[in-house]
N, C-alpha and C. Protein backbone atom coordinates (compact mmCIF):
# COMPACT_ATOMS: atom_id res chain seq x y z
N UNK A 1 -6.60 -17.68 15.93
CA UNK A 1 -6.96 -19.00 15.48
C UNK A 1 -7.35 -18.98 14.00
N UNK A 2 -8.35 -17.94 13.92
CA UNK A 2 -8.42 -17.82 11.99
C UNK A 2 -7.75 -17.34 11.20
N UNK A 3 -6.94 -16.35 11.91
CA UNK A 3 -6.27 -15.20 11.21
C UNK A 3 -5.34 -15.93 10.49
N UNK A 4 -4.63 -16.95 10.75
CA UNK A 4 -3.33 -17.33 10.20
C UNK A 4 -3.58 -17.91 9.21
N UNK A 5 -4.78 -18.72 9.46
CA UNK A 5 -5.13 -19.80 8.34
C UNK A 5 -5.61 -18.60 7.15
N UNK A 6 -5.99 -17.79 7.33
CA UNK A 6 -6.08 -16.79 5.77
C UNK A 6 -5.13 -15.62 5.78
N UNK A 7 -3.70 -15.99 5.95
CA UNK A 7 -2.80 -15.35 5.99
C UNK A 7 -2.91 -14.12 6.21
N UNK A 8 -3.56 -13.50 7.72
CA UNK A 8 -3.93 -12.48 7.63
C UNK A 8 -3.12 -12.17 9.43
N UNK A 9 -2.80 -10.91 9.37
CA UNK A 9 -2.30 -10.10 11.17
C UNK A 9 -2.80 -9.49 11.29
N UNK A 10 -3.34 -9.75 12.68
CA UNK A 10 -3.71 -8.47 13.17
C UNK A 10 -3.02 -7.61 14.38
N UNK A 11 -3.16 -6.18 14.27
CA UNK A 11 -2.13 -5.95 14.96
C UNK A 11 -3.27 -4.49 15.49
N UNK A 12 -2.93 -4.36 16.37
CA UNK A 12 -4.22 -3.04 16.96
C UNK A 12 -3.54 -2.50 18.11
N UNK A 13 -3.93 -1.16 18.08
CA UNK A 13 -3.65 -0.42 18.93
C UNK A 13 -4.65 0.65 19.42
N UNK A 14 -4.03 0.74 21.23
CA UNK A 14 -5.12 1.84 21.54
C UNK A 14 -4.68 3.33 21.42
N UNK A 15 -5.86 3.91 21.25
CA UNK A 15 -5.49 5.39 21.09
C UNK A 15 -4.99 5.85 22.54
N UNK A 16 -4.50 7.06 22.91
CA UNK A 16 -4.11 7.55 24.11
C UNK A 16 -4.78 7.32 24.64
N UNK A 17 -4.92 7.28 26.01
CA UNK A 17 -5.53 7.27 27.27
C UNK A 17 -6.73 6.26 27.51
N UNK A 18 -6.42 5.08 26.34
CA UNK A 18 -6.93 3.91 26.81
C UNK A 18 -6.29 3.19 27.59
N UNK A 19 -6.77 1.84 28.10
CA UNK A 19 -5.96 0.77 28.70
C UNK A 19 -4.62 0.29 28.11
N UNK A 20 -3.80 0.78 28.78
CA UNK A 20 -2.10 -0.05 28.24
C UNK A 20 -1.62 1.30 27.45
N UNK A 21 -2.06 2.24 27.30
CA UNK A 21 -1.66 3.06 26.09
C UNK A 21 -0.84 4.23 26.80
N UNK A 22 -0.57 5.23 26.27
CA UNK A 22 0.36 6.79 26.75
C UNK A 22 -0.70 7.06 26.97
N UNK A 23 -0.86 8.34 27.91
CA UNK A 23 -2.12 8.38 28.57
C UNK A 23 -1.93 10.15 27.84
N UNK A 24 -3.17 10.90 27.18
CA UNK A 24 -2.76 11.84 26.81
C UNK A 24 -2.27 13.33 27.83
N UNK A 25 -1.62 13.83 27.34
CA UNK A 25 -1.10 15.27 28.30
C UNK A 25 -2.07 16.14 29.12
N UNK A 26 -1.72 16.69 30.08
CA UNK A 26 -2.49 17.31 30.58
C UNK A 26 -3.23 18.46 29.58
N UNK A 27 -2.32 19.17 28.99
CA UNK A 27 -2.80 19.95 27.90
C UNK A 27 -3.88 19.64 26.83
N UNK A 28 -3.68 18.24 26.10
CA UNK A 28 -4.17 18.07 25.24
C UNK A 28 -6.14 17.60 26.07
N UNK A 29 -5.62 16.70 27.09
CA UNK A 29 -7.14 16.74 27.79
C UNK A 29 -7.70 18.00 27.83
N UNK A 30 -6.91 19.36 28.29
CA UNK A 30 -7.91 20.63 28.50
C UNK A 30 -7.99 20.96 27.10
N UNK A 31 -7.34 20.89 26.08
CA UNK A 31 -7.50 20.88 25.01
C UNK A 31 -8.55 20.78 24.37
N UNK A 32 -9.22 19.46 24.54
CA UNK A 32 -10.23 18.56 23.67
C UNK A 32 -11.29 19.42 24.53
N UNK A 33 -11.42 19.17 25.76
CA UNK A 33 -12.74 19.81 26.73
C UNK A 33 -13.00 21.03 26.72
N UNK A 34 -12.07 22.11 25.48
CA UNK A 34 -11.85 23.17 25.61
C UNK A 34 -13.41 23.70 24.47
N UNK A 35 -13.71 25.12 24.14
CA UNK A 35 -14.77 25.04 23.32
C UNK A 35 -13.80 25.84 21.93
N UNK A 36 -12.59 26.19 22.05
CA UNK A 36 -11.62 26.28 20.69
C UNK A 36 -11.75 25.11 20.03
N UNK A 37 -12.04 25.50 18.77
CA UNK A 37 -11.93 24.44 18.06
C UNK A 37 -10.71 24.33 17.14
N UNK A 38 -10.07 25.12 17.01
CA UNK A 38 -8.31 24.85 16.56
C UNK A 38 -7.70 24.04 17.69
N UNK A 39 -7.80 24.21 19.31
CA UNK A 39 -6.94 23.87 20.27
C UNK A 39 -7.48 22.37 20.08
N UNK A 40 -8.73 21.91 19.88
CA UNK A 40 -9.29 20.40 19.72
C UNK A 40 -8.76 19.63 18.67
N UNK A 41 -9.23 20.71 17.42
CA UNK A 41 -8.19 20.25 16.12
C UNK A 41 -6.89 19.98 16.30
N UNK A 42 -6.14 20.55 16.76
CA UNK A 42 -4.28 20.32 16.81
C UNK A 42 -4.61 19.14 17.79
N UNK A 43 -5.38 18.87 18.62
CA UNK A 43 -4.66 17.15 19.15
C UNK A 43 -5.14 16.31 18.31
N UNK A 44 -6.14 16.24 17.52
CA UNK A 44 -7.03 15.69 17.12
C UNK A 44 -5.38 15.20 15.23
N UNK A 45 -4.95 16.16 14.89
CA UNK A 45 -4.39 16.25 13.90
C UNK A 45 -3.24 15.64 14.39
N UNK A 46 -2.65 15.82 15.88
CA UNK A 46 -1.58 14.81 16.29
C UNK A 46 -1.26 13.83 16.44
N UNK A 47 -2.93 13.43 16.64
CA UNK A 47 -3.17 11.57 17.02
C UNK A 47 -3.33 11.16 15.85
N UNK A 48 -3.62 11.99 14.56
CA UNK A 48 -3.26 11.22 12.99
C UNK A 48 -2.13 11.21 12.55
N UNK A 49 -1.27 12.51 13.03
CA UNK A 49 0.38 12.07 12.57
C UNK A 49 1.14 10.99 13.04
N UNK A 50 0.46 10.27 14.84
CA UNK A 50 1.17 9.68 15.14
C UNK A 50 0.81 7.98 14.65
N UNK A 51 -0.49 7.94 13.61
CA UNK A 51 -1.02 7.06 13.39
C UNK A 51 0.14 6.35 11.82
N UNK A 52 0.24 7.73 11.43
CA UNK A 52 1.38 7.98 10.35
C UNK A 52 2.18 7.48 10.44
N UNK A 53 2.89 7.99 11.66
CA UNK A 53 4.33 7.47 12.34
C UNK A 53 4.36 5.87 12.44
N UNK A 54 3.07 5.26 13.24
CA UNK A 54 3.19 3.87 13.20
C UNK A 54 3.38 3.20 12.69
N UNK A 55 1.96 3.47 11.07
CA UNK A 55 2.49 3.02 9.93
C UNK A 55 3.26 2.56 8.72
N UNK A 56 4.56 4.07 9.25
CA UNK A 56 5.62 3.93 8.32
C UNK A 56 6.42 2.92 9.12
N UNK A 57 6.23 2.90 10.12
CA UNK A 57 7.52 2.08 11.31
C UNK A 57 7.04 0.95 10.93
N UNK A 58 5.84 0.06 11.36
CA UNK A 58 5.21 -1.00 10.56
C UNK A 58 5.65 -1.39 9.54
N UNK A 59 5.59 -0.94 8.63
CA UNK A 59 5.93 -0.91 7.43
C UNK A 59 7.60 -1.43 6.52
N UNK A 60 8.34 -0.72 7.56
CA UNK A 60 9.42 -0.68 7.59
C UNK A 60 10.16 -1.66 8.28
N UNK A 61 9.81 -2.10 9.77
CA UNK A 61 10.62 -2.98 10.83
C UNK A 61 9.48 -4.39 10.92
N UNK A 62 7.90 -4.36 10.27
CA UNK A 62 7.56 -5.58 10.57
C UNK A 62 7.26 -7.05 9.15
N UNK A 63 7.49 -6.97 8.59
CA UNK A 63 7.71 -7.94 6.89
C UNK A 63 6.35 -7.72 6.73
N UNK A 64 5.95 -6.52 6.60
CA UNK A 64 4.06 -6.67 6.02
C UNK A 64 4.63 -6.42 4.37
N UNK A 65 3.45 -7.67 3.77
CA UNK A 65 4.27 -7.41 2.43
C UNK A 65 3.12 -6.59 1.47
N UNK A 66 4.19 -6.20 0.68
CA UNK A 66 3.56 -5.17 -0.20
C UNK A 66 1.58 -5.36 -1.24
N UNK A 67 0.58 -4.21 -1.51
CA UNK A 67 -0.09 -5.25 -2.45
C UNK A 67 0.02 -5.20 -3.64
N UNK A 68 0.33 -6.18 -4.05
CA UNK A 68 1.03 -5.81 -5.56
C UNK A 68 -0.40 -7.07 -6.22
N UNK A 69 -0.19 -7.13 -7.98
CA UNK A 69 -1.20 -8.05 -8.25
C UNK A 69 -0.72 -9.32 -8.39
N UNK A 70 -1.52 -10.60 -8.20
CA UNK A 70 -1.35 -11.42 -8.15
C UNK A 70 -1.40 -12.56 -9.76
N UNK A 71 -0.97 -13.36 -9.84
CA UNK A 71 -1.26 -14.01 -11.42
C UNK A 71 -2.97 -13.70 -11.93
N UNK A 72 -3.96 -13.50 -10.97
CA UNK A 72 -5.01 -13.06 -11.71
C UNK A 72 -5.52 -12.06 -11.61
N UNK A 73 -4.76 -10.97 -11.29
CA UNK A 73 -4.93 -9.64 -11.73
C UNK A 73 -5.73 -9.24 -10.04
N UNK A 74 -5.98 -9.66 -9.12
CA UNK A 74 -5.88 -9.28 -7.98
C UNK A 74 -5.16 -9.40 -7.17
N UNK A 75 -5.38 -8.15 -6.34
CA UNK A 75 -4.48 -7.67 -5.07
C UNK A 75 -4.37 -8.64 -3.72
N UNK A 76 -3.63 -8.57 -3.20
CA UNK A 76 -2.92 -9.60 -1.89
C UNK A 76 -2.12 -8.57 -1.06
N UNK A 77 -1.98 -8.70 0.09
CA UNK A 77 -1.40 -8.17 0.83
C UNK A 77 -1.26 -6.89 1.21
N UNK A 78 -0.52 -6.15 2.32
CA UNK A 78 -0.74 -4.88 2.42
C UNK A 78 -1.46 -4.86 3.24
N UNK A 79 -2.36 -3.20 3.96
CA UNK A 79 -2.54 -3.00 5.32
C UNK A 79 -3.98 -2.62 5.00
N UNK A 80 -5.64 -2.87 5.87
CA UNK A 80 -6.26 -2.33 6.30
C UNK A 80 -6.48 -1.25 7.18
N UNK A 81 -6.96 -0.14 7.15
CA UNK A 81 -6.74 0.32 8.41
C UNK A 81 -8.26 0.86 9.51
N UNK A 82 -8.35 0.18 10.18
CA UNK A 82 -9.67 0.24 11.17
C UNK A 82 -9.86 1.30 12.08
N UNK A 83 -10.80 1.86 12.27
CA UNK A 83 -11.10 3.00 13.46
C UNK A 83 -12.18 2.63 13.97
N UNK A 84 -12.33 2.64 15.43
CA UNK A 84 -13.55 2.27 16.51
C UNK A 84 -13.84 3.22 16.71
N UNK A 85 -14.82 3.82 16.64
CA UNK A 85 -16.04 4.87 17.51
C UNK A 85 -14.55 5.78 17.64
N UNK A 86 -15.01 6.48 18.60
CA UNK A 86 -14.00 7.92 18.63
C UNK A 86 -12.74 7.59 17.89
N UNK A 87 -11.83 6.32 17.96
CA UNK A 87 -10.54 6.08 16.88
C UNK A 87 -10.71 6.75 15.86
N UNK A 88 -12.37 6.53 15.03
CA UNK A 88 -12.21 7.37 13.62
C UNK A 88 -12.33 8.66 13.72
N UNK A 89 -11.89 9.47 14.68
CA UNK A 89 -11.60 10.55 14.57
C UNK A 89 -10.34 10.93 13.60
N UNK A 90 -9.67 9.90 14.92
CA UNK A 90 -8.04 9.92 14.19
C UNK A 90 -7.44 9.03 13.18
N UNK A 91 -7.75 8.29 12.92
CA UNK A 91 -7.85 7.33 11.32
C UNK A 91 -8.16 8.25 10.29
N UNK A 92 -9.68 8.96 10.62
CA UNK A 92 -9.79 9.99 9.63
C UNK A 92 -8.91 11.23 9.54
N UNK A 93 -8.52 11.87 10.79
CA UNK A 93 -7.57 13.06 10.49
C UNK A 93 -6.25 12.44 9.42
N UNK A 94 -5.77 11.08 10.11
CA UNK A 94 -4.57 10.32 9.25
C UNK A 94 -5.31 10.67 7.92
N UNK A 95 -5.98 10.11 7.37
CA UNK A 95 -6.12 10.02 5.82
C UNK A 95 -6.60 11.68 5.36
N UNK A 96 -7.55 12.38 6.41
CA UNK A 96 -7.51 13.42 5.37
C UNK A 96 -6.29 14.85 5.46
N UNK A 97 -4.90 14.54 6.36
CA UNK A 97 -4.11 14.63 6.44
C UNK A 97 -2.38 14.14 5.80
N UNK A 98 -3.31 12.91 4.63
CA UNK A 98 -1.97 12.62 4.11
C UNK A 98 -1.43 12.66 2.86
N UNK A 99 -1.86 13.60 2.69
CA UNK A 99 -1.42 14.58 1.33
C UNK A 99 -0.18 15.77 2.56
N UNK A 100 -0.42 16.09 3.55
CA UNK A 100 0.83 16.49 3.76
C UNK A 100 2.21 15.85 4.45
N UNK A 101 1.98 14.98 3.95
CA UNK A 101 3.29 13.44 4.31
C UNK A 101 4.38 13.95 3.61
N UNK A 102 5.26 13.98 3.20
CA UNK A 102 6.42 13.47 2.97
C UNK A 102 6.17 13.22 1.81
N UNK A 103 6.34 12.92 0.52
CA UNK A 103 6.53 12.52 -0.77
C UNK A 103 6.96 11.12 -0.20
N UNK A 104 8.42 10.79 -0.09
CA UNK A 104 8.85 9.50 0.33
C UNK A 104 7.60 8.41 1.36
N UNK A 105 6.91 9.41 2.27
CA UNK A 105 6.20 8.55 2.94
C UNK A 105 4.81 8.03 2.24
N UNK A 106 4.29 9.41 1.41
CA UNK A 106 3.32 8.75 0.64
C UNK A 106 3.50 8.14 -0.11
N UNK A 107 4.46 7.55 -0.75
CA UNK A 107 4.78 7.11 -2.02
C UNK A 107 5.15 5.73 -1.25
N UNK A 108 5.64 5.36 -0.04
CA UNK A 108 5.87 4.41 0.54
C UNK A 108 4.80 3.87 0.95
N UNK A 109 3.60 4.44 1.98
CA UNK A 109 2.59 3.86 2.39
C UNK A 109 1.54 3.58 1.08
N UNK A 110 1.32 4.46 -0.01
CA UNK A 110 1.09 3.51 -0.94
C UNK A 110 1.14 2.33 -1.40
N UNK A 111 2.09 1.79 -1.36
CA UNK A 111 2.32 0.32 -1.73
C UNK A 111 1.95 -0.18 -0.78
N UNK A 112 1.15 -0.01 0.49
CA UNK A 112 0.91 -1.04 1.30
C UNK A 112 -0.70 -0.71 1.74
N UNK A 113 -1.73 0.67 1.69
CA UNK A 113 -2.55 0.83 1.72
C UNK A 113 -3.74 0.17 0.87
N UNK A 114 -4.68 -0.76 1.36
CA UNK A 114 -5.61 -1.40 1.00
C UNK A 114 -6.83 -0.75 1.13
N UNK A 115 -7.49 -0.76 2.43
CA UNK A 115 -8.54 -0.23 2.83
C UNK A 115 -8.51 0.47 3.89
N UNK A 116 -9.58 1.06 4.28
CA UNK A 116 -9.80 2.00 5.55
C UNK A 116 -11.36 1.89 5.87
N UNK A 117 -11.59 1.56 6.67
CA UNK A 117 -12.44 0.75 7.60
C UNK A 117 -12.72 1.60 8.55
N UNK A 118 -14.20 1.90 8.58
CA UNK A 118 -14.80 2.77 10.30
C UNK A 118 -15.71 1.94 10.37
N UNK A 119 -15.97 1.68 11.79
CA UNK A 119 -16.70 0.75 12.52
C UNK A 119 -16.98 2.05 14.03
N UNK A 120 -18.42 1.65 13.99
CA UNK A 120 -19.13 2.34 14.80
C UNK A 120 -20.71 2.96 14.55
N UNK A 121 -21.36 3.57 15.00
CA UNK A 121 -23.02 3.98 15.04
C UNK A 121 -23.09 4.36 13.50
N UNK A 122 -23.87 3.96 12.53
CA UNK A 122 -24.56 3.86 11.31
C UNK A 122 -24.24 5.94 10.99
N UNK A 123 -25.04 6.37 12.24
CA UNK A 123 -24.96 7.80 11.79
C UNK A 123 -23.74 8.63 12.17
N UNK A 124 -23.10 7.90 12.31
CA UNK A 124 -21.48 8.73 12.44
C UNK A 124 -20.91 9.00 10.83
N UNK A 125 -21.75 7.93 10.26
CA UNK A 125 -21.11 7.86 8.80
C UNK A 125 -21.54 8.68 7.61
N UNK A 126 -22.21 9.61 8.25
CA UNK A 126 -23.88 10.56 7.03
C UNK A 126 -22.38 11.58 6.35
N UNK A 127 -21.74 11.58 6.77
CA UNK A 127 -21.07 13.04 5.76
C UNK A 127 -19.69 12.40 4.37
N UNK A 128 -19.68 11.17 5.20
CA UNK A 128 -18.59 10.34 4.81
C UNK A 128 -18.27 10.35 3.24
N UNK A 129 -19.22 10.42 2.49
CA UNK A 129 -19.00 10.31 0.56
C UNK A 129 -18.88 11.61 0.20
N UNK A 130 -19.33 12.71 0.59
CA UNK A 130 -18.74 14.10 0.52
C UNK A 130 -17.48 14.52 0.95
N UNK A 131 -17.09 14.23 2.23
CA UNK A 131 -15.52 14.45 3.13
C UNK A 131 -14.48 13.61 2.04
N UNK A 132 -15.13 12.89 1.56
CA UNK A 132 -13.98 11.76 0.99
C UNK A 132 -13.87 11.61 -0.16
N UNK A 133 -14.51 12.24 -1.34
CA UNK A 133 -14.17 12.18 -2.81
C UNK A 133 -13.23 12.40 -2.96
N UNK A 134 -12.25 13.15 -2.47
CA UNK A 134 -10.82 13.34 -2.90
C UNK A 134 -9.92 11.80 -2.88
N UNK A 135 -10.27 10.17 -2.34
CA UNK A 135 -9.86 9.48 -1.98
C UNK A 135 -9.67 8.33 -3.17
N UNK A 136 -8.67 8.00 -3.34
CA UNK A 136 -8.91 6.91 -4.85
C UNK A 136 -9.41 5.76 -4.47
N UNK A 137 -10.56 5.68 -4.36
CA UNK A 137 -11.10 4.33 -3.68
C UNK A 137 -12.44 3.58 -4.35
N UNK A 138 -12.24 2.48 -4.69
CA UNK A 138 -12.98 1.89 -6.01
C UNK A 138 -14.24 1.70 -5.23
N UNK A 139 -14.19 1.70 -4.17
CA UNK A 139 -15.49 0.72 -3.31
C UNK A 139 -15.75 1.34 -2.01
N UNK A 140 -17.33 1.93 -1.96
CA UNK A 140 -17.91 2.50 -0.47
C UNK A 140 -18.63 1.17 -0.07
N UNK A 141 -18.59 0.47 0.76
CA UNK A 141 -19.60 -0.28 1.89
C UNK A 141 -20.58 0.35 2.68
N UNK A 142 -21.39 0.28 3.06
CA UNK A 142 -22.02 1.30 4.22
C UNK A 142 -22.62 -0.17 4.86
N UNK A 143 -22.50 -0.50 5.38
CA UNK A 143 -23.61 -1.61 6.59
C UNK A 143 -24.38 -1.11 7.82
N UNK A 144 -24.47 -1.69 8.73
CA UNK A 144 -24.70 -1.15 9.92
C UNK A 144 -23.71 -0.95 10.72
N UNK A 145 -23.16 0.08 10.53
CA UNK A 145 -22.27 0.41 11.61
C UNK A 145 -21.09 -0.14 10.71
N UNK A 146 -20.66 -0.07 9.65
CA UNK A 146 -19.32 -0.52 8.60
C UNK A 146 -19.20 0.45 7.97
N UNK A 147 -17.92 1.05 7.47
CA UNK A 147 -17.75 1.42 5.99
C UNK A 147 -16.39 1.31 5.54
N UNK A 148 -16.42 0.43 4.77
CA UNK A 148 -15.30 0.48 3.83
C UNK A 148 -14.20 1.12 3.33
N UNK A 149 -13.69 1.83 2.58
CA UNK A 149 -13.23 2.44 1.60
C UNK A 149 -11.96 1.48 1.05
N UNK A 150 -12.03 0.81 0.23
CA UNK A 150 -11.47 0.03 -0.44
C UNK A 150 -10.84 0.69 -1.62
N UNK A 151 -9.33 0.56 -1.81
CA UNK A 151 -8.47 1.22 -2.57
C UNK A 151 -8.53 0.25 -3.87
N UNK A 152 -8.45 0.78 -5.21
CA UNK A 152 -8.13 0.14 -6.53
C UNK A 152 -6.71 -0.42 -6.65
């Protein structure tokens, strides 16, 4: 009902083995419950490639338009990207994983990356400005239970 009127989509998805979703492998469940922490890491790094995968497909097959600047020197359009409570696991593996993309893919999802958004408990967020300086991002938020990272 609001979304349209500020030219905005939303489009969301669940991670594995939510409601409606691929339900994850038997493996990757003993995986996660496992106390290896490489065997946790590799699903954990899969559910960001496949976040990858979406994005470029998005990108590609749905008219999300690019953000380019507008007559007054701000940005329009292009993708947010949100993580709920455990999601930002994998939102975060996506981003601190995408330096090994593809040239073509980074250079593609660029033009459409805006922000990146975690939503969830205030103290999930304590390591977040250290993990993430490597990120070109003009703007940290912190709220209750928000954070930002807003791209220049």
């Amino acid at each position: 009902m609001y979304a349209p009127n500020h030219n905005l989509r939303l489009v969301t998805v669940n991670n594995r083995d939510y409601y409606g979703s691929t339900p994850l492998s038997v493996g990757d469940l003993a995986a996660l419950k496992s106390a290896d922490l490489d065997s946790q890491r590799a699903v954990i790094h899969a559910r960001g490639s496949e976040i990858a995968a979406f994005l470029l497909w998005l990108v590609q097959n749905e008219n999300i338009p690019r953000r380019p600047l507008d007559e007054q020197g701000k940005r329009s359009g292009g993708i947010a990207l949100l993580g709920w409570s455990w999601g930002n696991s994998m939102t975060m593996s996506f981003l601190a994983r995408a330096s090994r993309l593809p040239q073509e893919d980074r250079a593609l999802l660029d033009g459409y990356m805006t922000a990146f958004i975690m939503y969830g408990k205030r103290g999930d967020f304590v390591t977040l400005r250290s993990a993430y300086t490597h990120l070109s991002c003009s703007q940290i938020v912190l709220g209750t239970g928000l954070v930002c990272l807003q791209k220049s």
